[in-house]
Every structure is written in structure tokens, then in C-alpha cells.
N, C-alpha and C. Protein backbone atom coordinates (compact mmCIF):
# COMPACT_ATOMS: atom_id res chain seq x y z
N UNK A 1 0.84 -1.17 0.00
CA UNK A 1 0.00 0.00 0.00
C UNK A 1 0.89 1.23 0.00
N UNK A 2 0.76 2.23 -0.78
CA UNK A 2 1.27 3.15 -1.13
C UNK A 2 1.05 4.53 0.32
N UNK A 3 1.78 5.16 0.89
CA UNK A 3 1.91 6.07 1.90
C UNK A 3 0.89 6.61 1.43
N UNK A 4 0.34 7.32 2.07
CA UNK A 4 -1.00 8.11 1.92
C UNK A 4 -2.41 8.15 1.39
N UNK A 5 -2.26 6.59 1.21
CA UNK A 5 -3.86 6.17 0.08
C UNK A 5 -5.00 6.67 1.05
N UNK A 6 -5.97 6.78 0.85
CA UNK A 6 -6.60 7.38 1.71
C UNK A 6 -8.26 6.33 1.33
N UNK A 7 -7.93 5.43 0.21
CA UNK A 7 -8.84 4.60 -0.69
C UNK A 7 -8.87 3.15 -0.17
N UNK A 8 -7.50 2.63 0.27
CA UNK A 8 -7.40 0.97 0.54
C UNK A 8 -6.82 1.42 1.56
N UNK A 9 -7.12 0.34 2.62
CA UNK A 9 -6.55 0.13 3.82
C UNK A 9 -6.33 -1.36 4.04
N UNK A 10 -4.86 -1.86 3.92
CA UNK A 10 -4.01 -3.28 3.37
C UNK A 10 -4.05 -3.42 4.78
N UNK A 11 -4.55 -4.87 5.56
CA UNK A 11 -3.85 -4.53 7.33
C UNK A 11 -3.99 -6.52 7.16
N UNK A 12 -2.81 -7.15 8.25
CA UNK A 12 -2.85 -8.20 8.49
C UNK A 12 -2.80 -7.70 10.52
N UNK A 13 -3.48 -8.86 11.12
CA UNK A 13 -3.30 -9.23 12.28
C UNK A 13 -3.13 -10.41 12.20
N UNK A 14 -2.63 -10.70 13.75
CA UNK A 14 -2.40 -11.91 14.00
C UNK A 14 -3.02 -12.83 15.65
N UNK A 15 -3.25 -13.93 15.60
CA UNK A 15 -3.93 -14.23 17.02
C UNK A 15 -2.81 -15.19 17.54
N UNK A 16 -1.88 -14.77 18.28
CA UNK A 16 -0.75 -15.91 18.47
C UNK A 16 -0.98 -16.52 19.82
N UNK A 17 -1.16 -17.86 20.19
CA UNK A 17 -1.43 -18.53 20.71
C UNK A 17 -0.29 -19.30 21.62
N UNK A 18 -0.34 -19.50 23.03
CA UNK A 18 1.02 -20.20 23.87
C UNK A 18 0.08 -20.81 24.44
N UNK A 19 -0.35 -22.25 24.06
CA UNK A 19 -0.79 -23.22 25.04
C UNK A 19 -2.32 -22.66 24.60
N UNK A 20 -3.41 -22.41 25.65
CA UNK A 20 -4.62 -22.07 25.81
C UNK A 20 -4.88 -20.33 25.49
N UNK A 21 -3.85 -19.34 25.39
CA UNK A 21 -3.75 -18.44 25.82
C UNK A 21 -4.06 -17.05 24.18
N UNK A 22 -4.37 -16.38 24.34
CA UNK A 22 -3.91 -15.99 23.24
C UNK A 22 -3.38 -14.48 23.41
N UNK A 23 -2.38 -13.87 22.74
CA UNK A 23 -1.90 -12.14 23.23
C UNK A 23 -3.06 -11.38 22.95
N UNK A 24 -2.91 -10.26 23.00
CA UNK A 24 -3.48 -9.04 23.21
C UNK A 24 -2.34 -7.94 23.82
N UNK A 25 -3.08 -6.45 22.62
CA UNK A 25 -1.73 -5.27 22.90
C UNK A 25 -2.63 -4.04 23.02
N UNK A 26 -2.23 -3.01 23.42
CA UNK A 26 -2.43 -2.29 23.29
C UNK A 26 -1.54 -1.21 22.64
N UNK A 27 -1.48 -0.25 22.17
CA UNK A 27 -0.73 0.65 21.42
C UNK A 27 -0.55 1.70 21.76
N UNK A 28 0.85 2.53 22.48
CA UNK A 28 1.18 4.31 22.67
C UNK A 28 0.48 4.90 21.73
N UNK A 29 1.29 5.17 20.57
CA UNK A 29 0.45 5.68 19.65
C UNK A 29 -0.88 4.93 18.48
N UNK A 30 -1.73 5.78 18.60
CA UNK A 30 -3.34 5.65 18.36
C UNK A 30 -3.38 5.76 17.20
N UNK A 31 -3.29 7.19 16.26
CA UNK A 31 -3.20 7.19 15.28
C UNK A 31 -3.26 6.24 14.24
N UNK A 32 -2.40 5.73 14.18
CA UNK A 32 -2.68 4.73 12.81
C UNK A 32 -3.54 3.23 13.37
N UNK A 33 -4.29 3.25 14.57
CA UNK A 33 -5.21 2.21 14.79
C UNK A 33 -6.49 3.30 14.99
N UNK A 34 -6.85 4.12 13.99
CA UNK A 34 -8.24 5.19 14.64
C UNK A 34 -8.32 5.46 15.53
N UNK A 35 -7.55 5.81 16.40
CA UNK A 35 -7.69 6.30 17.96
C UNK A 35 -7.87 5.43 18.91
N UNK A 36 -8.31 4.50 18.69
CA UNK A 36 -8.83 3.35 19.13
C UNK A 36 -7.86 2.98 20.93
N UNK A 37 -8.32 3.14 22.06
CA UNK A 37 -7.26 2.61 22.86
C UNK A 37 -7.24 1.79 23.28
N UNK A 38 -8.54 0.16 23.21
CA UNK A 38 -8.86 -1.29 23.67
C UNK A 38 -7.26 -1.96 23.05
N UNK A 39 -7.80 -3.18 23.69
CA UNK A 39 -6.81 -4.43 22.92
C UNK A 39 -6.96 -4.62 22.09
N UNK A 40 -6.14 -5.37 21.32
CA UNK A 40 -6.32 -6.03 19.65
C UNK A 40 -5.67 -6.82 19.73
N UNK A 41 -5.48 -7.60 18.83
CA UNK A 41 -4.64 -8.93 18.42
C UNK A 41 -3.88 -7.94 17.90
N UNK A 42 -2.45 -8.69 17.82
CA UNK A 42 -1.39 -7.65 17.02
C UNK A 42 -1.63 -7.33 15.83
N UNK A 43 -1.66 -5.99 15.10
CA UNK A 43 -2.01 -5.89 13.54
C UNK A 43 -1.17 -4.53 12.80
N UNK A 44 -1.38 -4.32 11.73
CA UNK A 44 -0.55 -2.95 11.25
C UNK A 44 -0.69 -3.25 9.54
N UNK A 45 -0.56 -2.25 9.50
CA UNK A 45 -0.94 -2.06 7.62
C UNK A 45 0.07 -2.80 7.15
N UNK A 46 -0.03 -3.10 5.97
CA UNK A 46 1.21 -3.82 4.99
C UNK A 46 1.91 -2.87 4.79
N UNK A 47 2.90 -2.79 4.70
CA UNK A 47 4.22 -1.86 3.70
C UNK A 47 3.90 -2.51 2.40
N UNK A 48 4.12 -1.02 1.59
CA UNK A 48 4.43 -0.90 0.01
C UNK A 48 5.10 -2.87 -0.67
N UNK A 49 4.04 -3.22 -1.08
CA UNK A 49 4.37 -4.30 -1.58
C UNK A 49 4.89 -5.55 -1.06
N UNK A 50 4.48 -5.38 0.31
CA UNK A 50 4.68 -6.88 1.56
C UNK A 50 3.85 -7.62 1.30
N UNK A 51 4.30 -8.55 1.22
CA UNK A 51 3.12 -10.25 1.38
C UNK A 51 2.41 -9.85 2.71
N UNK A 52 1.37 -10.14 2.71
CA UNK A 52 0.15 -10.58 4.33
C UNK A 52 1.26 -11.32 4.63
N UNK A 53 1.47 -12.81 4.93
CA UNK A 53 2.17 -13.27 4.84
C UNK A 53 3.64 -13.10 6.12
N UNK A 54 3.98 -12.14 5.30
CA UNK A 54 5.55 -11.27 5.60
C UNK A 54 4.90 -10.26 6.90
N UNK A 55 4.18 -9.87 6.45
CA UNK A 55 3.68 -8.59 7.65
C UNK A 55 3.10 -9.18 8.55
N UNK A 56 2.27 -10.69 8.51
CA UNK A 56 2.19 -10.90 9.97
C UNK A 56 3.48 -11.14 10.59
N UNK A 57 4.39 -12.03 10.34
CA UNK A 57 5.51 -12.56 10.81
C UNK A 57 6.22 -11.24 11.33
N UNK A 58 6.20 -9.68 10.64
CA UNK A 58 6.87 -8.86 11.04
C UNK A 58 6.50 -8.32 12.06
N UNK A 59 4.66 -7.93 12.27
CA UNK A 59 4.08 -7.83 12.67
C UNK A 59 4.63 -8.31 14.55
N UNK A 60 4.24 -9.77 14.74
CA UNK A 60 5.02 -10.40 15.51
C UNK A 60 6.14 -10.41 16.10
N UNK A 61 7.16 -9.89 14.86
CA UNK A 61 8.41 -10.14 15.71
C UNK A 61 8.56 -8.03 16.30
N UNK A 62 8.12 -7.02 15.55
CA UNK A 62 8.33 -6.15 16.29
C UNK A 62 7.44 -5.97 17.33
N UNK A 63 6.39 -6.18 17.59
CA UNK A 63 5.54 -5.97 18.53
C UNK A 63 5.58 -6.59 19.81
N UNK A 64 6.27 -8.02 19.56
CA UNK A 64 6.25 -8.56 20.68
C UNK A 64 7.68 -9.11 20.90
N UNK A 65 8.82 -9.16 19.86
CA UNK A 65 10.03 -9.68 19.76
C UNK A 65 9.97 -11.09 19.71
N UNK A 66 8.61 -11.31 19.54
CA UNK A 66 9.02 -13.32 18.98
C UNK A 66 9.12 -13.15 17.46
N UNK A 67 9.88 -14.16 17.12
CA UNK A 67 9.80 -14.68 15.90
C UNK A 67 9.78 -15.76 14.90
N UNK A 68 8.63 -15.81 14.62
CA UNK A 68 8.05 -16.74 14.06
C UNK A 68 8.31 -17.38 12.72
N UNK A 69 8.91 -18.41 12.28
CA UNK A 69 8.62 -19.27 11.12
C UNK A 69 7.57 -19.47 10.16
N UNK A 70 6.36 -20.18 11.46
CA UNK A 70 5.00 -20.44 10.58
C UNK A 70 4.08 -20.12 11.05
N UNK A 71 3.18 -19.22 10.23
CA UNK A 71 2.08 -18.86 10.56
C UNK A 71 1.12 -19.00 9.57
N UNK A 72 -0.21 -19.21 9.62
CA UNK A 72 -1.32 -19.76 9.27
C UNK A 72 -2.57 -18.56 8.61
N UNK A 73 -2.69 -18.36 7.31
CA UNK A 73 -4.05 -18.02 7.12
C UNK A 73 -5.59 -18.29 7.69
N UNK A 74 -6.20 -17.56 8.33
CA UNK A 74 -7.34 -17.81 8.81
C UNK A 74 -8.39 -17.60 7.82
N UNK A 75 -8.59 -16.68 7.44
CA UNK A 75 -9.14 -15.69 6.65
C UNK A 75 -9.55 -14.35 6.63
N UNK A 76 -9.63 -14.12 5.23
CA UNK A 76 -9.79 -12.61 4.59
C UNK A 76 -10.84 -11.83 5.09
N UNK A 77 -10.92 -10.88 5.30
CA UNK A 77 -12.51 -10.14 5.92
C UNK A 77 -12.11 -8.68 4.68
N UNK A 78 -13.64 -8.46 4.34
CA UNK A 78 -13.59 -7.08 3.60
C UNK A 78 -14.45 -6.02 4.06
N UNK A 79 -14.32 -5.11 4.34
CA UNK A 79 -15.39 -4.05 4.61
C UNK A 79 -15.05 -2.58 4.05
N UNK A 80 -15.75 -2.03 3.96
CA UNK A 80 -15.85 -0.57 4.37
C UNK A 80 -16.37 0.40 4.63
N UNK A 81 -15.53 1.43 5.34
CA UNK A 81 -16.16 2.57 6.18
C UNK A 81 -15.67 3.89 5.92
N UNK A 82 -15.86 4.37 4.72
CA UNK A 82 -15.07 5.40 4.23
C UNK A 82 -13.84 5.20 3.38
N UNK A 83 -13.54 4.10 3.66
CA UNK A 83 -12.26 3.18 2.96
C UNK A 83 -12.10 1.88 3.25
N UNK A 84 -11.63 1.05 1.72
CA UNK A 84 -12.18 -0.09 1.56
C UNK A 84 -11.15 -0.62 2.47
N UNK A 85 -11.17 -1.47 3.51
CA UNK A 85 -10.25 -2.60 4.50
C UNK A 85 -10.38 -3.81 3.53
N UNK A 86 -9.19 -4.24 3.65
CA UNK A 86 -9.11 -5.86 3.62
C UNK A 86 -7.71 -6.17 4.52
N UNK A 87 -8.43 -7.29 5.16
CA UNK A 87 -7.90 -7.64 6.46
C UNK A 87 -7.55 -8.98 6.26
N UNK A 88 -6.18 -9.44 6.48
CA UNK A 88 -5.71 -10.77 6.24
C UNK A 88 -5.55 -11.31 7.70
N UNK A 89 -6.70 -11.96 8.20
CA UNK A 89 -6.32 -12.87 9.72
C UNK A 89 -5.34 -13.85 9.69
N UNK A 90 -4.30 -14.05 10.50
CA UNK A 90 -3.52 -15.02 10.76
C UNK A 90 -3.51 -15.16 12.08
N UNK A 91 -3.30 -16.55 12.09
CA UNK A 91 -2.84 -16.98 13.07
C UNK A 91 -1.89 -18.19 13.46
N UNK A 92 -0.93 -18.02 15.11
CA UNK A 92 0.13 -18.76 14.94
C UNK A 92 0.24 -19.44 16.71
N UNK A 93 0.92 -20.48 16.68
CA UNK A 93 0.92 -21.40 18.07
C UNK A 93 2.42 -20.90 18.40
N UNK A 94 2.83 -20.45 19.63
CA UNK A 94 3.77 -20.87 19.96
C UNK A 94 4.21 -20.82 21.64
N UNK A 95 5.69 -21.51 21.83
CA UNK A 95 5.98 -22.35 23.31
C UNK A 95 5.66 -20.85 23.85
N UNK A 96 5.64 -21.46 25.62
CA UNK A 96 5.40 -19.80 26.39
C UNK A 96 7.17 -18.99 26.04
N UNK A 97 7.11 -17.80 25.82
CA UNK A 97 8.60 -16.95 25.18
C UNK A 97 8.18 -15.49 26.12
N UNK A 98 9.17 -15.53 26.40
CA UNK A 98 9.73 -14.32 26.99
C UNK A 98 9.15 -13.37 25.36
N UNK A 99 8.28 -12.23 26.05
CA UNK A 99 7.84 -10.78 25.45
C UNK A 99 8.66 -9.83 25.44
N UNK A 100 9.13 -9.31 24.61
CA UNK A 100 10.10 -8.12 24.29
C UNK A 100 9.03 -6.70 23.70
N UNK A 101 7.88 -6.26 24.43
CA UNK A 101 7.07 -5.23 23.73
C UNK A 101 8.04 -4.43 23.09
N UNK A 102 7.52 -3.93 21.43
CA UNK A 102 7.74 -3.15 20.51
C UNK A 102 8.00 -1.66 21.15
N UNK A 103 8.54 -0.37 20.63
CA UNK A 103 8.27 1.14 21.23
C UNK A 103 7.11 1.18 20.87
N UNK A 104 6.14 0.50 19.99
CA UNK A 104 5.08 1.43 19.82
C UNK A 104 3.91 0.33 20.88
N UNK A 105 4.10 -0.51 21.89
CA UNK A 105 3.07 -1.24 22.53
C UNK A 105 2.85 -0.50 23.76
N UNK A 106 2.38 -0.13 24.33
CA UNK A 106 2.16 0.35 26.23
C UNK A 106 1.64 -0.47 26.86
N UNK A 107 1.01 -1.72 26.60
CA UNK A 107 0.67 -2.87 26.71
C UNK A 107 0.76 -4.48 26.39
N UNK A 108 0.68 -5.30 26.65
CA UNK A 108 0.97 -7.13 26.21
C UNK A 108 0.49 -7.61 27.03
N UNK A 109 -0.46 -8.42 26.92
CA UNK A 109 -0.88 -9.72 28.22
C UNK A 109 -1.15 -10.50 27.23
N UNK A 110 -1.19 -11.90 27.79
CA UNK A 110 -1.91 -13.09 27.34
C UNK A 110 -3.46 -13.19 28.38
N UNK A 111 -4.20 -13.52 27.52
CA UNK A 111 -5.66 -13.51 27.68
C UNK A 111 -6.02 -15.95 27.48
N UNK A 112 -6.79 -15.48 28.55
CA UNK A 112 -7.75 -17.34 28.16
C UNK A 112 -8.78 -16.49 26.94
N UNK A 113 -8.91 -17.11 26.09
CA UNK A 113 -10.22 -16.50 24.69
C UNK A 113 -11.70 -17.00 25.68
N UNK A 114 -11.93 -17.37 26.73
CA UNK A 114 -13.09 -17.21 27.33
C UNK A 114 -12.86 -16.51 28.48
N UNK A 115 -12.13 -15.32 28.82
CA UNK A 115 -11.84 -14.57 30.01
C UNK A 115 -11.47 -13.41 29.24
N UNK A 116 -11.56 -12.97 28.17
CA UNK A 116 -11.02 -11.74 27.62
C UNK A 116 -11.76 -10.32 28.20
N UNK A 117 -10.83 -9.59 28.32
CA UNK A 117 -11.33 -7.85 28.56
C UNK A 117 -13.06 -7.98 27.92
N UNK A 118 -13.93 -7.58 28.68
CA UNK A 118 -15.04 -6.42 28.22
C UNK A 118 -15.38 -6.15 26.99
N UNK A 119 -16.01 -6.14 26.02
CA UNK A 119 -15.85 -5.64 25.09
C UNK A 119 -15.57 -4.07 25.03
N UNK A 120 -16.30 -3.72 25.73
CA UNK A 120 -15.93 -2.38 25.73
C UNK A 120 -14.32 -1.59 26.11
N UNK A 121 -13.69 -2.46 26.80
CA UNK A 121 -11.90 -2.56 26.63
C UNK A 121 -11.20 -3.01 25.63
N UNK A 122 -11.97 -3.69 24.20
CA UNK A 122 -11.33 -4.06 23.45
C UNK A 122 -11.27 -2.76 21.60
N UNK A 123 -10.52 -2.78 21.69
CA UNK A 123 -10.71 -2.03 20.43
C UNK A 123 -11.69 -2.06 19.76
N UNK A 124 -11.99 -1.54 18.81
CA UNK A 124 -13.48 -1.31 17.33
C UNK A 124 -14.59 -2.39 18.18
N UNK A 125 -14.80 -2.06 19.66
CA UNK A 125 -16.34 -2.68 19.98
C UNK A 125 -16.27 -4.11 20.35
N UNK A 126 -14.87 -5.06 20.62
CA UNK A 126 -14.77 -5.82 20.71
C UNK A 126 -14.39 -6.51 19.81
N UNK A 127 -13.62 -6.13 18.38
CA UNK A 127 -13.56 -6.69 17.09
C UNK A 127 -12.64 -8.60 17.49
N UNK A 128 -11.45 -8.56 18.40
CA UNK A 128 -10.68 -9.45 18.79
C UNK A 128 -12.10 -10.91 19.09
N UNK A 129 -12.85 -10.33 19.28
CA UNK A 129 -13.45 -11.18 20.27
C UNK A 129 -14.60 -11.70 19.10
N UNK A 130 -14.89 -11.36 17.60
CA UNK A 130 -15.79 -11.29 16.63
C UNK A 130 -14.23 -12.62 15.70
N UNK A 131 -13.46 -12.11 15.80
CA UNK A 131 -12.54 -12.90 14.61
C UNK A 131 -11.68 -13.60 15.51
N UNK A 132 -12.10 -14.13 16.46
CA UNK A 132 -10.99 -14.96 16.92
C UNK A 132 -12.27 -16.06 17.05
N UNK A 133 -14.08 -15.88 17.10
CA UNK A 133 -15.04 -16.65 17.31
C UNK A 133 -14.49 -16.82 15.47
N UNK A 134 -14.13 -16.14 14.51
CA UNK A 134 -14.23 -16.45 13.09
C UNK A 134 -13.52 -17.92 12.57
N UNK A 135 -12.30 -17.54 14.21
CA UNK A 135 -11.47 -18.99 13.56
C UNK A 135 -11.68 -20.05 14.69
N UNK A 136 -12.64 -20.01 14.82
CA UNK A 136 -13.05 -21.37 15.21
C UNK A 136 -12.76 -21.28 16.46
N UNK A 137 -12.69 -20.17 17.36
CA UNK A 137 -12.09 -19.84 19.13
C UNK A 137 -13.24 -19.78 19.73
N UNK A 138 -13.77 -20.43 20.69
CA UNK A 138 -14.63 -19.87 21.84
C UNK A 138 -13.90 -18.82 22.46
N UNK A 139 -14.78 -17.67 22.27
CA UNK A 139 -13.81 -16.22 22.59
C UNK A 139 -15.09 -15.60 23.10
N UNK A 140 -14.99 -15.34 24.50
CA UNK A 140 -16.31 -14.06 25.14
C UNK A 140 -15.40 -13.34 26.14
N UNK A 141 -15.89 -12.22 26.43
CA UNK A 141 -15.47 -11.42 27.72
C UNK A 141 -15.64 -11.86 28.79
N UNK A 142 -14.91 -11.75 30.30
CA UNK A 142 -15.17 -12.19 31.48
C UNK A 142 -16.50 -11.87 31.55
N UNK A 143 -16.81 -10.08 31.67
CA UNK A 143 -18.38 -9.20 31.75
C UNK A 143 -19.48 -10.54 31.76
């Protein structure tokens, strides 16, 4: 995706998994997640001509300092809201690892997907908790 499109919005997340558990981040800066200040599964736009693919794995390793080999297509989601999203879900298993948060995280926990934050603590209305039920997760809030 080209700097400044203001038309497509290219974004991969990821739901990475240790045992039963799955992460959740929160982000210093807002901006390029809509202001948004809940949790999310880790995510971030593609760079100019990155594989989904490539950007989850990067995704991963700056945000949380793991780094990952293999990770898994879930699936594609399309919408839009002023600008067209397409959203590449991935997701990936791995042993419990020491977290190295990114500069741009102010947050990291591992969550049980049936004990998760509130919806109303989670980013876009609870979106984590809509696409992690997509891939096949029993995923609700403690609330």
C-alpha cells in the first residue's frame, strides 16, 4: 500500500497462541489504529508491496520480539467505512517466550479467549473477540 492512500486500507493481524492463551496489545500511539485505545490482536498495515504473509511474521516479531517461522491463514474479511479494508487474519501457536514489547506497545498480556477484557476494553467494539469466534475460538469477555 502506497503512503497516503486514503482509498485501501491493506492490514494483516495476528492471534498468536502459547498453550490455551492468546496475546493481546495495546498501542502508545493511536493514530494509525483510529484512535482506538482497547486491545487487539497484534495488527498494522502492509508496507508498500509486503506479502500478508511477511507482515504478519513482522508484525510479531516487532511488537512482541518473537519470531516466528509459521504462521497460518485464517481468513480474509472485507469491509468498508469510508475506505475499503481488507484484512488478512492469521494466526500462529507458539511455546510460552519471553515478550520483548515493541516502542510502539504500552501494553501485552496473554488472555484465556473465554476470560477476555469487556468488550468495551477491546478495540473497534470488541472486534478481537468477533474474529478470533471467526477462527473457530470460543472467545467471550469475562463481563
Amino acid at each position: 500500500m502506497e503512503r497516503g492512500c486514503t482509498v485501501h486500507k491493506l492490514v494483516a493481524d495476528i492471534a498468536v497462541f502459547a498453550g490455551r492463551n492468546v496475546l493481546l496489545v495495546r498501542y502508545r500511539d493511536l493514530t494509525r489504529y483510529d484512535g482506538q485505545k482497547g486491545w487487539f490482536l497484534p495488527d498494522d498495515f502492509l508496507a508498500h508491496e509486503e506479502h500478508p504473509e511477511d507482515a504478519a511474521k513482522r508484525i510479531v516479531r516487532e511488537q512482541t520480539g518473537i519470531g516466528l517461522r509459521d504462521v497460518r491463514l485464517s481468513h480474509i474479511e472485507s469491509f468498508g467505512n469510508g475506505s475499503w479494508h481488507l484484512i488478512f487474519h492469521y494466526t500462529a501457536n507458539v511455546p510460552a517466550s519471553t515478550i520483548t514489547p515493541g516502542p510502539n506497545i504500552a501494553a501485552i498480556e496473554w488472555f484465556e479467549p473465554t476470560k477476555l477484557p469487556a468488550r468495551s476494553d477491546l478495540a473497534h467494539g470488541g472486534w478481537a473477540i468477533d474474529v478470533l469466534g471467526a477462527m473457530g475460538h470460543e472467545a467471550k469477555p469475562l463481563d
